[in-house]
Protein backbone atom coordinates (compact mmCIF):
# COMPACT_ATOMS: atom_id res chain seq x y z
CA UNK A 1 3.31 10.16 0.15
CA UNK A 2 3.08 6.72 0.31
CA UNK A 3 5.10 3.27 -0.78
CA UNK A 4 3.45 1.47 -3.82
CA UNK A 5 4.32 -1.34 -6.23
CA UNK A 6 5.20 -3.37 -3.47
CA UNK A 7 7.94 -6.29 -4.76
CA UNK A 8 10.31 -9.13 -3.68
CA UNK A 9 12.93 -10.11 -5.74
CA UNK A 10 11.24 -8.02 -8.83
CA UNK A 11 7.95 -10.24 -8.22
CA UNK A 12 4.45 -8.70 -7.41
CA UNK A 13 3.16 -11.24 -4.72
CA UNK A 14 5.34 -14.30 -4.89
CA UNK A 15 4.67 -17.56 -4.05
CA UNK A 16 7.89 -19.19 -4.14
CA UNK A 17 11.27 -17.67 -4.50
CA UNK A 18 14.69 -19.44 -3.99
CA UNK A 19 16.38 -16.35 -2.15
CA UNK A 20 17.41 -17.24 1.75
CA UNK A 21 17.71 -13.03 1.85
CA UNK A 22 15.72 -11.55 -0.51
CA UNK A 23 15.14 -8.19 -1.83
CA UNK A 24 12.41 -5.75 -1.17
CA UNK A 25 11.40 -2.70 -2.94
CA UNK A 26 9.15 -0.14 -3.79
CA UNK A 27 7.76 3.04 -5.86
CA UNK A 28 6.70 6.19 -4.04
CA UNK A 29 3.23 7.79 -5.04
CA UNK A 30 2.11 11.18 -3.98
CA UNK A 31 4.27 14.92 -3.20
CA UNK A 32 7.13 14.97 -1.05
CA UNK A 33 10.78 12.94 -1.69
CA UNK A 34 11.47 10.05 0.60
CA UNK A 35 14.63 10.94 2.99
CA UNK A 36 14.04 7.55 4.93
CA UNK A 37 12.19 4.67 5.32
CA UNK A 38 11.25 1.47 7.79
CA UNK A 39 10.75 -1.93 7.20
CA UNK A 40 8.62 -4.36 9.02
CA UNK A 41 8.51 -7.97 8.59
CA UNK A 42 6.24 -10.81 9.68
CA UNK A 43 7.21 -14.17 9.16
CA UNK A 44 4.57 -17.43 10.30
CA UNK A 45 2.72 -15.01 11.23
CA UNK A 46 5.08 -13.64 13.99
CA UNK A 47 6.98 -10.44 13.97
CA UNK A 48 10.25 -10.82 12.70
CA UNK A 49 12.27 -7.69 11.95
CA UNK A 50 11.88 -4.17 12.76
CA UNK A 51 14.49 -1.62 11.01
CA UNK A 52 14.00 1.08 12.54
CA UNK A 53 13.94 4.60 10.60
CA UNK A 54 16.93 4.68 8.01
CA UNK A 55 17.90 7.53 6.95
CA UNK A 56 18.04 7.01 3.15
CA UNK A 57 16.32 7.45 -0.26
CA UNK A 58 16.91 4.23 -1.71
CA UNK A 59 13.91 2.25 -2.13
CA UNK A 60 15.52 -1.28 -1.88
CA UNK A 61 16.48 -3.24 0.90
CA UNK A 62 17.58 -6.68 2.14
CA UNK A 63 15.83 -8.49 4.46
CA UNK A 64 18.47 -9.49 6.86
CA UNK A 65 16.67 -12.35 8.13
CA UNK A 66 17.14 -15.92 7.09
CA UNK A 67 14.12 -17.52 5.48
CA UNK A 68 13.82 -21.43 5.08
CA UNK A 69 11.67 -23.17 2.66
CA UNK A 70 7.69 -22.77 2.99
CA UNK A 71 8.29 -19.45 4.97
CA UNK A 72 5.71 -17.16 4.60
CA UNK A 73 6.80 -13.53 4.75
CA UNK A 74 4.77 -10.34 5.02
CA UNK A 75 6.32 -6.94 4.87
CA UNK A 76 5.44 -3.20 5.23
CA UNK A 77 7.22 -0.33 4.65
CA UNK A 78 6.97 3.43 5.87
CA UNK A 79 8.52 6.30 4.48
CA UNK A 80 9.18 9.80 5.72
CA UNK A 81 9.97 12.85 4.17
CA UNK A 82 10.77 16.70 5.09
């Protein structure tokens, strides 16, 4: 199982978007159902964010962290099932 169709804010690879907070999400390929997930975030080529594991199955999530304009923001995500 793995996360693909990675997107922010409904774009594939964005170059500019006007969100301070935006919106990640994702598709799952491969057997298995997600039960949780964690997000990683790099931003100016520092680490940023770490989530932790969430225990969910929802495959969107808010990057709590404030961006400013000409931030450039990289994210991964890991899932986990049974």
């Amino acid at each position: 199982m793995k996360a693909v169709r990675l997107r922010t804010e409904f774009l594939n690879d964005p170059i500019g978007i006007d969100v301070r907070h935006p919106r990640i999400m994702w598709n799952v390929k491969g057997s298995g159902m997600q039960k949780a997930f964690q997000v990683k975030a790099i931003m100016n080529g520092k680490e940023c964010y770490e989530s932790g594991k969430i225990v969910s199955d929802e495959r969107m999530f808010r990057l709590p962290v404030e961006m400013k304009s000409r931030d450039i923001v990289e994210w991964s995500v890991l899932l986990f099932d049974d």
